[in-house]
Protein backbone atom coordinates (compact mmCIF):
# COMPACT_ATOMS: atom_id res chain seq x y z
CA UNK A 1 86.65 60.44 20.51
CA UNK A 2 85.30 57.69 18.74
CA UNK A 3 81.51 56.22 18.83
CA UNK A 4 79.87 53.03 17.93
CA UNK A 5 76.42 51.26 18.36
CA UNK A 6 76.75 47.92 18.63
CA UNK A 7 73.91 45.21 20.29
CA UNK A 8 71.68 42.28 19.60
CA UNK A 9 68.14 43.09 18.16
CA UNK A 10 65.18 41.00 16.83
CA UNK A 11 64.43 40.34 13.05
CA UNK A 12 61.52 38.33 11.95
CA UNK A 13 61.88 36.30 9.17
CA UNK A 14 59.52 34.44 6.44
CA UNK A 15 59.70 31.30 6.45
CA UNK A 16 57.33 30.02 3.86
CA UNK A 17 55.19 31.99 1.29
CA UNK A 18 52.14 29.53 1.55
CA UNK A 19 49.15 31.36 2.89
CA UNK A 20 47.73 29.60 5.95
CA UNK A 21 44.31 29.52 7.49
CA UNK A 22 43.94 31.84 10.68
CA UNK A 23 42.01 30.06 13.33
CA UNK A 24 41.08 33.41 14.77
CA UNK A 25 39.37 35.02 11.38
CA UNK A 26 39.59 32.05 9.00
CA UNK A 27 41.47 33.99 6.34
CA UNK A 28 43.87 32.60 4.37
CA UNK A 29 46.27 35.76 5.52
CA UNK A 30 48.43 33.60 8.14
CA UNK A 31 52.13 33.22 6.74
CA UNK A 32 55.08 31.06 8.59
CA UNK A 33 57.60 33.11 10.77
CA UNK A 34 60.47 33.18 12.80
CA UNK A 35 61.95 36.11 14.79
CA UNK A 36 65.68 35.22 15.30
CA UNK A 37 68.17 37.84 17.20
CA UNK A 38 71.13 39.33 15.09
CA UNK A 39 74.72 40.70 16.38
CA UNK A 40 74.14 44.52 15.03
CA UNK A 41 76.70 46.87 14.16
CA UNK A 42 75.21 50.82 13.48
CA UNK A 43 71.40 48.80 13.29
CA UNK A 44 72.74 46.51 10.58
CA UNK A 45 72.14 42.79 11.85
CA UNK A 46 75.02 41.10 10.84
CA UNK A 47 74.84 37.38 11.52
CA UNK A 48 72.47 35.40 13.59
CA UNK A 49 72.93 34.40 17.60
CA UNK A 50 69.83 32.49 18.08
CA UNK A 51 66.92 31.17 16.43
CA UNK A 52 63.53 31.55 17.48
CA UNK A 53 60.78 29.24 17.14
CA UNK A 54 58.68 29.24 14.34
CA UNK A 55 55.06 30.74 14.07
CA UNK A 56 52.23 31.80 11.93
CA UNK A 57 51.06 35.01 12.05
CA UNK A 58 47.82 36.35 10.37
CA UNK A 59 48.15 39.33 8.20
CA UNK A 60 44.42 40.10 8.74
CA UNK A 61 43.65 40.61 11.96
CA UNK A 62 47.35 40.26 13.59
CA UNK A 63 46.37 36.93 15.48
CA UNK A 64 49.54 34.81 16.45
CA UNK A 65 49.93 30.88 16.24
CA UNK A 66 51.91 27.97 16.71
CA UNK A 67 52.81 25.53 13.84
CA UNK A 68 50.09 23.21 15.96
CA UNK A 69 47.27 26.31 16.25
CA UNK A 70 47.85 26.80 19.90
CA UNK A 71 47.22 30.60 20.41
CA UNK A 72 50.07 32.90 21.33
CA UNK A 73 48.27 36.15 20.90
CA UNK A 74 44.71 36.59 19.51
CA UNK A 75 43.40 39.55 18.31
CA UNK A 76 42.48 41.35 21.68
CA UNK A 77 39.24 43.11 22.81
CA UNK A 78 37.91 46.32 21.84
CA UNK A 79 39.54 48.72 25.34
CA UNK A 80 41.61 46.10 26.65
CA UNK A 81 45.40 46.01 26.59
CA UNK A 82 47.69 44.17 24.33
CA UNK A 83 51.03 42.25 24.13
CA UNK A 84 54.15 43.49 21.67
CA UNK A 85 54.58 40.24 19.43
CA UNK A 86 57.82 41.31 19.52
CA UNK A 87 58.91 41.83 22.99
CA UNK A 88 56.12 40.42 24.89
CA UNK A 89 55.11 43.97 26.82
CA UNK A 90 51.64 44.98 28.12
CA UNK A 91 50.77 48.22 25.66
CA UNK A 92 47.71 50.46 25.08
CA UNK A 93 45.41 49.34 22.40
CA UNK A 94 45.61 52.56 20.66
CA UNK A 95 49.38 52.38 20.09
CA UNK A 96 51.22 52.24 16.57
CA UNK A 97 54.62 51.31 18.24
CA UNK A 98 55.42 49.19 21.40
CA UNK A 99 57.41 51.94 23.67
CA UNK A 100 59.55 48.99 24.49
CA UNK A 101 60.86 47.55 21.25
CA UNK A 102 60.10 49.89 18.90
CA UNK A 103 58.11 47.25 16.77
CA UNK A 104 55.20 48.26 14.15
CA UNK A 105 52.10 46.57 15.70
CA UNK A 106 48.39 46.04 13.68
């Protein structure tokens, strides 16, 4: 019997090392990014499928962006539930991990 894990998973990728301003904090923490899905063999991306769009995401407060500053995701209220930058799922606001995805969220 023979196993093997193969699928297509997210990666984010930098874009561009210039700090930008966040329009949610006004930090300079926002940095250029792309999340673009990967053929995976045993969790190894391999080679790309599809290319996102680009985005800016604020290192600060977590705050997510569109090259023109329209707001995907600001940083939510204190109680209230989130959205996985990753995935796009409703989550608690005291989660580490989205359930769905598995991504590391601020």
């Amino acid at each position: 019997m023979c196993f093997f894990i193969a699928g297509i998973q997210p990666k984010t990728v930098s874009l561009d090392d210039q700090p930008r301003m966040c329009l949610s904090c006004g930090l300079y923490q926002g940095r250029l990014k792309r999340t673009d899905h990967y053929v995976s063999f045993f969790f190894i991306p391999l080679f790309p499928v599809k290319k996102g769009t680009p985005f800016v995401e604020c290192q600060s407060c977590g705050s997510l962006y569109t090259e023109s500053g329209e707001a995907i995701l600001e940083t939510p209220a204190a109680g209230s539930e989130r959205t996985c930058p990753g995935c796009g799922a409703t989550i608690q606001p005291n989660y580490r991990y989205c359930p769905s995805c598995g991504k590391r969220l601020r």
